[in-house]
Protein backbone atom coordinates (compact mmCIF):
# COMPACT_ATOMS: atom_id res chain seq x y z
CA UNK A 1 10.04 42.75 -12.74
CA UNK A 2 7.96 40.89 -15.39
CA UNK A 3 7.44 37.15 -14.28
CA UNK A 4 8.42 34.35 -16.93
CA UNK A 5 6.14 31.43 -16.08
CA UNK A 6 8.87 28.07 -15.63
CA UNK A 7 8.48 25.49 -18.01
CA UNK A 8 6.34 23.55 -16.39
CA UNK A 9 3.86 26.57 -15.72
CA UNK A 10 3.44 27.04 -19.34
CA UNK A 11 3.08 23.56 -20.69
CA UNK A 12 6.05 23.40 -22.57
CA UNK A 13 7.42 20.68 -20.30
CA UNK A 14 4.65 18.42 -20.77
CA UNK A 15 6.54 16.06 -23.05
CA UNK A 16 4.60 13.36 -21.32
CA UNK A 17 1.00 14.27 -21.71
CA UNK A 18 -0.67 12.33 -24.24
CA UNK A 19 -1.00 13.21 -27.81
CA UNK A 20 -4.58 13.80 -28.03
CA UNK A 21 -8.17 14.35 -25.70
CA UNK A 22 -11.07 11.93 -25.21
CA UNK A 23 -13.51 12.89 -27.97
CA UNK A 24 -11.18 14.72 -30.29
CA UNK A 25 -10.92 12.96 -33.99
CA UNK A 26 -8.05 11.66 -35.21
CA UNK A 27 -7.17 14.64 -37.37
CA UNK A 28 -6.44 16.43 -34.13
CA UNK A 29 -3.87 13.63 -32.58
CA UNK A 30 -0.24 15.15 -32.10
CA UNK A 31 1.53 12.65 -34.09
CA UNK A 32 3.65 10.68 -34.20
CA UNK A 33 1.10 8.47 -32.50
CA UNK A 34 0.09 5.04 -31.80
CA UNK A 35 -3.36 4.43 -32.50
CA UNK A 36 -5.78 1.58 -31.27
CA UNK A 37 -8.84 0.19 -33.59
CA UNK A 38 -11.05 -0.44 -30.67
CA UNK A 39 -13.59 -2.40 -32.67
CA UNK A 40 -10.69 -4.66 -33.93
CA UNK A 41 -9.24 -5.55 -31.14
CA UNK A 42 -12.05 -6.52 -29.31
CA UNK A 43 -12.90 -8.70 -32.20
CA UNK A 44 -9.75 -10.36 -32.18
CA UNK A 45 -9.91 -10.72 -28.69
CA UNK A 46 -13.45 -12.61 -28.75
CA UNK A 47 -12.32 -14.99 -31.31
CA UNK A 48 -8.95 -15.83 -30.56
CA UNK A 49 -10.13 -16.51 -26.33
CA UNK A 50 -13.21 -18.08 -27.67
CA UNK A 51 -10.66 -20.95 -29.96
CA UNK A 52 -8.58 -21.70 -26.87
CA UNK A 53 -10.99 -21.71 -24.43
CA UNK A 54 -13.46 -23.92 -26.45
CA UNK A 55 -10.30 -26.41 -26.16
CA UNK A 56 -10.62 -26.31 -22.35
CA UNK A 57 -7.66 -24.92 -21.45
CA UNK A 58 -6.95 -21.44 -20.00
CA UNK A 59 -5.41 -18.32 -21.77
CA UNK A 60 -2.43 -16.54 -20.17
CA UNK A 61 -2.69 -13.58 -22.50
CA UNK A 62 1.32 -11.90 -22.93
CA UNK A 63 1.78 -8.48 -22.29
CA UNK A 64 5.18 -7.86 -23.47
CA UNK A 65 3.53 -7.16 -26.85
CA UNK A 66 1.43 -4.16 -25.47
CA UNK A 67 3.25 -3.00 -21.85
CA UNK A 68 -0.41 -1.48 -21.39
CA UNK A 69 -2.68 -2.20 -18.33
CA UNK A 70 -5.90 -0.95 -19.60
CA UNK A 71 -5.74 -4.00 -22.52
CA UNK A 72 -4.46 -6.78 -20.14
CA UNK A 73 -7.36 -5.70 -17.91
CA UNK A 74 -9.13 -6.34 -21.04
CA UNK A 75 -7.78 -9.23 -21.07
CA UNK A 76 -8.75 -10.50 -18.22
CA UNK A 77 -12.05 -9.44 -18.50
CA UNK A 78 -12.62 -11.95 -21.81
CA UNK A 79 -11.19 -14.68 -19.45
CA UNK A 80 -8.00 -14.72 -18.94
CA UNK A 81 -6.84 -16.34 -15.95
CA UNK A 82 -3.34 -14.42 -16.08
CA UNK A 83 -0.86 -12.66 -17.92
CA UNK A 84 2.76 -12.90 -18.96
CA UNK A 85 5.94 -10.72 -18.57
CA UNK A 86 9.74 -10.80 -19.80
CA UNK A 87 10.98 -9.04 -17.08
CA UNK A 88 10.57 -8.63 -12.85
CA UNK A 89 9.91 -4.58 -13.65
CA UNK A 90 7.18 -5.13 -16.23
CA UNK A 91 5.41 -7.16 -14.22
CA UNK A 92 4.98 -3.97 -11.81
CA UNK A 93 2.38 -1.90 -13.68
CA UNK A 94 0.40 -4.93 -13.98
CA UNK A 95 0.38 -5.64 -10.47
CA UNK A 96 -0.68 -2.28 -9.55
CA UNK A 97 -4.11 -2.34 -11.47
CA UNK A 98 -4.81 -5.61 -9.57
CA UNK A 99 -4.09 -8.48 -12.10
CA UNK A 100 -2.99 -10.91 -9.48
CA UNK A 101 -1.76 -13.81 -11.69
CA UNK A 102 1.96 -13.05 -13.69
CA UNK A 103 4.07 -15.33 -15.15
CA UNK A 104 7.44 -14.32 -16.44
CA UNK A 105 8.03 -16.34 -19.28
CA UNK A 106 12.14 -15.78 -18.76
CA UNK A 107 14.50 -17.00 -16.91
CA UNK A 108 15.54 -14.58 -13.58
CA UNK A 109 19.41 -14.05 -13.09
CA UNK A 110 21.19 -11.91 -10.47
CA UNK A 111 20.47 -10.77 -6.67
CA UNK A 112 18.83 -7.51 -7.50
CA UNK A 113 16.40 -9.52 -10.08
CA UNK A 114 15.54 -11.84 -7.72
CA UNK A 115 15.05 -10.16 -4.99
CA UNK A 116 12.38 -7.71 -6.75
CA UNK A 117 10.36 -11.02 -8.23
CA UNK A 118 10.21 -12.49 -4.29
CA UNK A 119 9.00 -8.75 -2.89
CA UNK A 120 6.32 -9.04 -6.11
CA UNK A 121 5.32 -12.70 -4.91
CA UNK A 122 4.13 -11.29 -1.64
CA UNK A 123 1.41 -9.02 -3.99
CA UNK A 124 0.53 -11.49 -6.34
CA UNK A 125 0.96 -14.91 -7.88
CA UNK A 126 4.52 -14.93 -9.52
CA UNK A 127 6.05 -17.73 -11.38
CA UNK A 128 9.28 -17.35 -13.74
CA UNK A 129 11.21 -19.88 -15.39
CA UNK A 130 14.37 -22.43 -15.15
CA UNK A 131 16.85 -24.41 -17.40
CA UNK A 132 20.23 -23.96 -15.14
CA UNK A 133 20.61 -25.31 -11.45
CA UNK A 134 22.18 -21.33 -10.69
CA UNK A 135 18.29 -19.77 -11.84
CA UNK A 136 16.92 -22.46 -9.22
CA UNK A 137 19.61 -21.94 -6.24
CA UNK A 138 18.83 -17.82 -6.55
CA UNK A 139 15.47 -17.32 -6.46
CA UNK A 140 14.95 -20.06 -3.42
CA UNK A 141 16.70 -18.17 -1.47
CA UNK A 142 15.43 -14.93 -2.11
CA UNK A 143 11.45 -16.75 -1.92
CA UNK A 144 12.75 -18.49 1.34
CA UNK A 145 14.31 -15.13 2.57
CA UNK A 146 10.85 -13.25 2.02
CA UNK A 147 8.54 -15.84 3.05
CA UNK A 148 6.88 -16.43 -0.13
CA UNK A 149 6.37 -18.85 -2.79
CA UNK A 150 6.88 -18.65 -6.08
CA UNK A 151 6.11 -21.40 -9.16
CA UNK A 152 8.51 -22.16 -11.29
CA UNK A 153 8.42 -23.40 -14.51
CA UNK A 154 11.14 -25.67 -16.14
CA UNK A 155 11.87 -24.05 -20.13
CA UNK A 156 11.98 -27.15 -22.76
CA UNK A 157 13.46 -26.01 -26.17
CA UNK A 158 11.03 -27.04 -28.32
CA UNK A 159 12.81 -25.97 -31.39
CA UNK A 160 13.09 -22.38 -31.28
CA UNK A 161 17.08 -22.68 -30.16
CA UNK A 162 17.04 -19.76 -27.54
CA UNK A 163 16.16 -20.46 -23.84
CA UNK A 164 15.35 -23.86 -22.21
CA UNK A 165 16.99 -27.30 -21.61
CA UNK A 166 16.94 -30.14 -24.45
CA UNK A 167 18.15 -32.77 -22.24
CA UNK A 168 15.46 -34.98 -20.10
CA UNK A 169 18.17 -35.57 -16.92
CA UNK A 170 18.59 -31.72 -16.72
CA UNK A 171 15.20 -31.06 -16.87
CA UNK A 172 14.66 -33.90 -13.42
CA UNK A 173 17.72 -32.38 -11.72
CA UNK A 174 16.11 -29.31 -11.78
CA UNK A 175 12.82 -30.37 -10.27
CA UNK A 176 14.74 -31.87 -7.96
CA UNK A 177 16.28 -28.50 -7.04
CA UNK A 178 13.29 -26.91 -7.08
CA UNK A 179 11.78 -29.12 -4.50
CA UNK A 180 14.66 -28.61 -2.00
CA UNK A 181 13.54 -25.08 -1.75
CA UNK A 182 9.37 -26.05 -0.96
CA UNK A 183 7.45 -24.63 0.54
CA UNK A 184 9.43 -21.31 -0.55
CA UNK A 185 9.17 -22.68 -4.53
CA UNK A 186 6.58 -24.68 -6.15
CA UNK A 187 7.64 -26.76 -9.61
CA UNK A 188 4.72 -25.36 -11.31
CA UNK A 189 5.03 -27.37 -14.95
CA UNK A 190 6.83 -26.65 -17.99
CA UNK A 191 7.41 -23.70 -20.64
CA UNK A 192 7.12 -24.61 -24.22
CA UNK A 193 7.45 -21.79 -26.23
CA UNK A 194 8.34 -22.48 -29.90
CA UNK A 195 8.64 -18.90 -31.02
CA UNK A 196 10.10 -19.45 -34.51
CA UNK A 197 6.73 -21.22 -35.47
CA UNK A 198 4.29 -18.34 -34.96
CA UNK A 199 5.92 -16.45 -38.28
CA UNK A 200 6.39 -19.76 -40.34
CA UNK A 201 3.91 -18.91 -43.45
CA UNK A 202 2.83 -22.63 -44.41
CA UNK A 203 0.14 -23.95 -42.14
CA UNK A 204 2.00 -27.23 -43.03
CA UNK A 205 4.92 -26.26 -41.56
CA UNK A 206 3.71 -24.86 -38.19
CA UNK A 207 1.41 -27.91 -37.89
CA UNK A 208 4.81 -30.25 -38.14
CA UNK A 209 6.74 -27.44 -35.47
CA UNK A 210 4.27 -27.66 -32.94
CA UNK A 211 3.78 -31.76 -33.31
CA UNK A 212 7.32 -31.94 -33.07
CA UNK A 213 7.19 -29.49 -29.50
CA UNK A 214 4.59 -31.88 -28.13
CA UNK A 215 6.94 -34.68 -28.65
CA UNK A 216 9.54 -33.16 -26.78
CA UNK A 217 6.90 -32.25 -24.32
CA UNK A 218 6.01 -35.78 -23.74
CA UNK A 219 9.52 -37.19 -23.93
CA UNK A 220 9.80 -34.50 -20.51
CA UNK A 221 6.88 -35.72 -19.19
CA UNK A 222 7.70 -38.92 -19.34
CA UNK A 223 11.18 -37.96 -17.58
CA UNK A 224 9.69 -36.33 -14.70
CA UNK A 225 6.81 -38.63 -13.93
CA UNK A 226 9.47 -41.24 -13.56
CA UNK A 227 11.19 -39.03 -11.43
CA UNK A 228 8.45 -38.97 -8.99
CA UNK A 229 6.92 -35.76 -10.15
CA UNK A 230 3.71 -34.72 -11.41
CA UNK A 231 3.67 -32.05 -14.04
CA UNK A 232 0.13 -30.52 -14.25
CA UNK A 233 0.69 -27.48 -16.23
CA UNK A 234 2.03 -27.18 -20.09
CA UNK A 235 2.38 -23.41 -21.14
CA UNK A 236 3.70 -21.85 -24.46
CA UNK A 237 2.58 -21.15 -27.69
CA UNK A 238 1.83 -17.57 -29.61
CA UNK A 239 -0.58 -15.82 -31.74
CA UNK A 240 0.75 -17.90 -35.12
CA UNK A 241 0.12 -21.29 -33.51
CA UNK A 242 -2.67 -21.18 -30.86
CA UNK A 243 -5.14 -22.89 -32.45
CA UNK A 244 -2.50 -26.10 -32.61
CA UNK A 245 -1.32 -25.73 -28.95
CA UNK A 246 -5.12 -25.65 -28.23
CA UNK A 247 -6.00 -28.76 -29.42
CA UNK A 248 -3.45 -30.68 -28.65
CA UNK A 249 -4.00 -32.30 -25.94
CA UNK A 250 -0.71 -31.60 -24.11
CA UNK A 251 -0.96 -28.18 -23.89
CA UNK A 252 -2.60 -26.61 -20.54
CA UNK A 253 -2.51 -23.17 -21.41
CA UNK A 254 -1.33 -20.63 -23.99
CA UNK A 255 0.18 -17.43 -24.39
CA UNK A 256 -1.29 -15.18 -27.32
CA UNK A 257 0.39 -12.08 -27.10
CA UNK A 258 0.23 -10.02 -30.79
CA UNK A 259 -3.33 -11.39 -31.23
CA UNK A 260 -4.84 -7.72 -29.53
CA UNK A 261 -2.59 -5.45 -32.26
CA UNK A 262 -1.30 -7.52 -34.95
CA UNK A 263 1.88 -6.00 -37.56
CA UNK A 264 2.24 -5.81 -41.01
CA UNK A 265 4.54 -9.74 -40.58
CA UNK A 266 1.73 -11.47 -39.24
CA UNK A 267 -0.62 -11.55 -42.24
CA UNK A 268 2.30 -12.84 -44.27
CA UNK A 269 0.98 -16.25 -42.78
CA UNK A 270 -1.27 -18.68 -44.38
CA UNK A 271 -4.29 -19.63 -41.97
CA UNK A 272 -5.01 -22.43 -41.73
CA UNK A 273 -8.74 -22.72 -42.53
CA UNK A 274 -10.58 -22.92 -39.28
CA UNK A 275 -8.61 -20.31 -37.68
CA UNK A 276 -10.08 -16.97 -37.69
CA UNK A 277 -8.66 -14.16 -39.82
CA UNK A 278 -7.30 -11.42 -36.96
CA UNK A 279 -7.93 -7.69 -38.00
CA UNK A 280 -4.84 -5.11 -37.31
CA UNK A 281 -5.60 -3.13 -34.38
CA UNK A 282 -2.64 -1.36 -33.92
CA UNK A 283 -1.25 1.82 -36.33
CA UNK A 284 1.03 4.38 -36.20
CA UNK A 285 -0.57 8.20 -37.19
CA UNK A 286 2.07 10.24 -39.08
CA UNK A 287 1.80 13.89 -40.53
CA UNK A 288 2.91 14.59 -43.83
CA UNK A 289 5.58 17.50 -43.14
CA UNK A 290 7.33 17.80 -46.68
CA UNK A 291 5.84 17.09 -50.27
CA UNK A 292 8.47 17.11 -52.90
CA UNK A 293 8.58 16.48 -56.33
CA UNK A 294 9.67 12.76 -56.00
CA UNK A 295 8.44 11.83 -52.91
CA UNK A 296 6.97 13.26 -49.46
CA UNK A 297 8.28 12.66 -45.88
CA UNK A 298 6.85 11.91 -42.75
CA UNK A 299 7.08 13.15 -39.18
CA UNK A 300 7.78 9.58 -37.19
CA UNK A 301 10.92 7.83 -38.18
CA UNK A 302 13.21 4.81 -36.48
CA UNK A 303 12.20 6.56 -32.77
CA UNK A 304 8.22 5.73 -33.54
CA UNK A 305 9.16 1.99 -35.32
CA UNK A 306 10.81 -0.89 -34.99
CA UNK A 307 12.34 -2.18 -38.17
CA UNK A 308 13.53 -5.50 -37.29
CA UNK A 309 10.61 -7.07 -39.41
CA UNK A 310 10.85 -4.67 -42.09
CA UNK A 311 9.45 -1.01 -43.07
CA UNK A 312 6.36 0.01 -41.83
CA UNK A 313 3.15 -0.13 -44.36
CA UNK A 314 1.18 2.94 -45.10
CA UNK A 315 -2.12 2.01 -45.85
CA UNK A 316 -2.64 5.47 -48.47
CA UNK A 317 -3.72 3.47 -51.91
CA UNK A 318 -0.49 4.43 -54.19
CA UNK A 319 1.92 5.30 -51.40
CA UNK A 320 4.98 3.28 -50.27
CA UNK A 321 7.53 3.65 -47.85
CA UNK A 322 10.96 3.87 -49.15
CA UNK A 323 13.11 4.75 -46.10
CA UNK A 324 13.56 5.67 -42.30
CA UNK A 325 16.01 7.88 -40.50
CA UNK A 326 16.07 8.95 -37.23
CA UNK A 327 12.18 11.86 -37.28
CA UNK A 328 11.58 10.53 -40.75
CA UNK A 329 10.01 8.60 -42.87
CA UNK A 330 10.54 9.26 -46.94
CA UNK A 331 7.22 7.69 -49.20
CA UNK A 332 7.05 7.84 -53.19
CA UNK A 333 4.08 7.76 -55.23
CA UNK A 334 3.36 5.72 -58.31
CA UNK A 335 2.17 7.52 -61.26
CA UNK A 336 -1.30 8.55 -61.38
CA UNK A 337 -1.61 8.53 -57.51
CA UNK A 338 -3.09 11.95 -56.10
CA UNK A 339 -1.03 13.66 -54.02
CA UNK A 340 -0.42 15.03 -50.48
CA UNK A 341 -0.27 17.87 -48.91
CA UNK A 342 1.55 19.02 -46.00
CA UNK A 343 -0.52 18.56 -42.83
CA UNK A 344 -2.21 15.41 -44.37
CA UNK A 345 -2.37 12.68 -41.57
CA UNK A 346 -1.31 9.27 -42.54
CA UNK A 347 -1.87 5.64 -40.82
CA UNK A 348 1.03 2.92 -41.06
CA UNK A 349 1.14 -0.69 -40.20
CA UNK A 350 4.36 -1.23 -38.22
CA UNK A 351 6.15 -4.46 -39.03
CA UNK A 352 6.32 -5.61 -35.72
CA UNK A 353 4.19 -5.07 -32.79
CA UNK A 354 5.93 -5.41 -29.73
CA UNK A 355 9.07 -2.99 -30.08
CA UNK A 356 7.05 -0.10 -31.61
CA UNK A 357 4.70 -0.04 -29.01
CA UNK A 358 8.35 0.22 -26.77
CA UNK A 359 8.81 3.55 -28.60
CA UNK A 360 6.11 5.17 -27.36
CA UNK A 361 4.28 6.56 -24.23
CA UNK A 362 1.05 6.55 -25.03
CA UNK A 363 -1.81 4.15 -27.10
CA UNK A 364 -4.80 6.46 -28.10
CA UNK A 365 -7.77 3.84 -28.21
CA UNK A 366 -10.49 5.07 -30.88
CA UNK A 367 -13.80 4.15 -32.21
CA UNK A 368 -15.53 5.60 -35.52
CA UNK A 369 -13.08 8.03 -35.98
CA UNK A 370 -12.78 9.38 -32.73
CA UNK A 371 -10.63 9.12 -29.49
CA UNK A 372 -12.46 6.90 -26.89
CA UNK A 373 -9.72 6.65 -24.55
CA UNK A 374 -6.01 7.51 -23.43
CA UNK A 375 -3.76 4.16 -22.39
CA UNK A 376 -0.33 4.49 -20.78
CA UNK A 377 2.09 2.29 -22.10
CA UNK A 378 2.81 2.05 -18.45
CA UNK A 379 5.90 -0.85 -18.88
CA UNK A 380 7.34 1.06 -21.51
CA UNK A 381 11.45 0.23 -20.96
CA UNK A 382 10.82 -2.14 -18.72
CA UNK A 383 14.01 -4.24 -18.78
CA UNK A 384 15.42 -5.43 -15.68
């Protein structure tokens, strides 16, 4: 009886395996595919820790952007003195590779949740954050039920209008909850994230957003040292704004997240002009799999990007994108523009970062045309 190899025997299970070998050229990456300028992002990496740190004030570099351990051990290596997370799972990955230092820049709710962030706080330094009395009263008694400590940061709105407390009194009352639970939680500082600034395009207008969060800031400050406590640490800000969080003074840390892969929305922004000009890092690698008379079509569609900040960009002189469907994306030509051919590879600029890299397994990291390394997207749907 002839013997049919299984699935897995043969290969044709691998759905996992990543798109391409150490060494290969890009040509030969199975695409769709995430690709990673190495050069680029270790440039923006240099500049963007060398700006904050100059400041003297630490970088907590944010890995929901990238969900990848091999660039937040990067990271760290540039001098980072931690990381952020969204979520008690993504932190995980993270703490596996031996980055020791994780805030989750979110606020924590429900038993199962908590419970996983106090079992994480007995493997590394975990902090997460506040604005409602319920947040504090659940994760002290899952910390006090483990035996561990765990910081916790009280979330300001600042003027982004999602998470965090606007009102001085809350903001005491909950540092007063928070110290009913020491040793088991530690009031840590505050969270200051003002998220809409990083994509406003005037540096005029960011400048007046993130004067406008340190005033708020202060006003808490000011609240809590009244209060009888001492807040030592000040954490927020983003790729768009860094250089203002850095130097002002209030500010202890910040959290750069986009900075190591960049999108096609961030260069909408006007620098200002002693802020250095970041590089893109990250693309995605299509293959040109129909040429028609009016247009040609694509192999990666909405399952390879996130349109929430617009169509991706193809970087092909003469070519733009039209339209995405579900394994498709349709380009057209302007007149004069040489053509395609099926089997062409393509790069594209996604329009934003942090959900496309969500989509996808695998980052291939290359260097002068050529694969360098293979990084896991190890926190991919990582949401709980």
């Amino acid at each position: 009886m002839t013997h049919h190899p299984s699935i897995s025997e043969s290969g044709l299970g691998s759905w996992h395996q990543a798109p391409a070998i150490v060494g290969a050229t890009i040509d030969a990456i199975d695409t769709p595919a995430l690709i990673i300028e190495l050069d680029a992002l270790e440039r923006n990496l240099a500049e963007v820790h060398a700006v904050i740190q100059t400041a003297g004030i630490a970088v907590r570099a944010h890995a929901k952007a990238h969900k990848c351990p091999d660039i937040a051990l990067r990271q760290m290596h540039a001098g980072a003195s931690g990381i952020c997370v969204q979520k008690a799972s993504e932190a995980e990955p993270f703490i596996e590779v031996g980055i020791k230092n994780i805030l989750i820049t979110n606020q924590v709710v429900g038993a199962r949740k908590v419970e996983r962030v106090a079992r994480l706080a007995a493997h590394a330094h975990m902090g997460l954050c506040v604005d409602n009395i319920v947040q504090v009263h659940q994760i002290g008694v899952a910390a006090r039920r483990h035996g561990v400590a765990i910081d916790v940061y009280i979330e300001i709105d600042v003027g982004h209008r999602r998470c965090g407390t606007s009102s001085p009194e809350t903001a005491v009352e909950l540092a007063q909850a928070i110290a009913t639970y020491s040793p088991a939680l530690v009031f840590a500082g505050l969270q200051a994230y003002h998220g809409s600034a990083q994509h406003m395009r005037a540096p005029a207008d960011r400048a007046l957003a993130i004067a406008a969060a340190c005033s708020r800031v202060k006003e808490m400050i000011a609240a809590l040292n009244k209060a009888g406590f001492s807040v030592d640490n000040v954490t927020g800000g983003g790729t768009g704004t860094y250089a203002l969080e850095a130097e002002s003074g209030v500010y202890t840390e910040v959290q750069p997240g986009s900075y190591v892969l960049m999108d096609n929305d961030y260069p909408k922004n006007t620098l200002d002009e002693d802020v250095p000009e970041l590089k893109n890092t990250l693309y995605a690698l299509c293959t040109v799999i129909s040429v028609c008379p009016t247009h040609a079509v694509l192999d990666g569609g909405l399952k390879s990007f996130a349109v929430d900040s617009g169509l991706p960009r193809i970087v092909v002189p003469g070519w733009t994108v039209t339209s995405l469907s579900d394994e498709h994306t349709t380009i057209v030509s302007e007149p004069g523009t040489p053509p395609l051919k099926v089997g062409d590879k393509v790069k594209l600029i996604p329009g934003h970062c942090d959900p496309t890299v969500n989509l996808h397994d695998w980052l291939i990291a290359v260097r002068n045309g050529k694969v360098e390394e293979l990084w896991p997207v190890s926190a991919r749907g990582a949401m709980f």
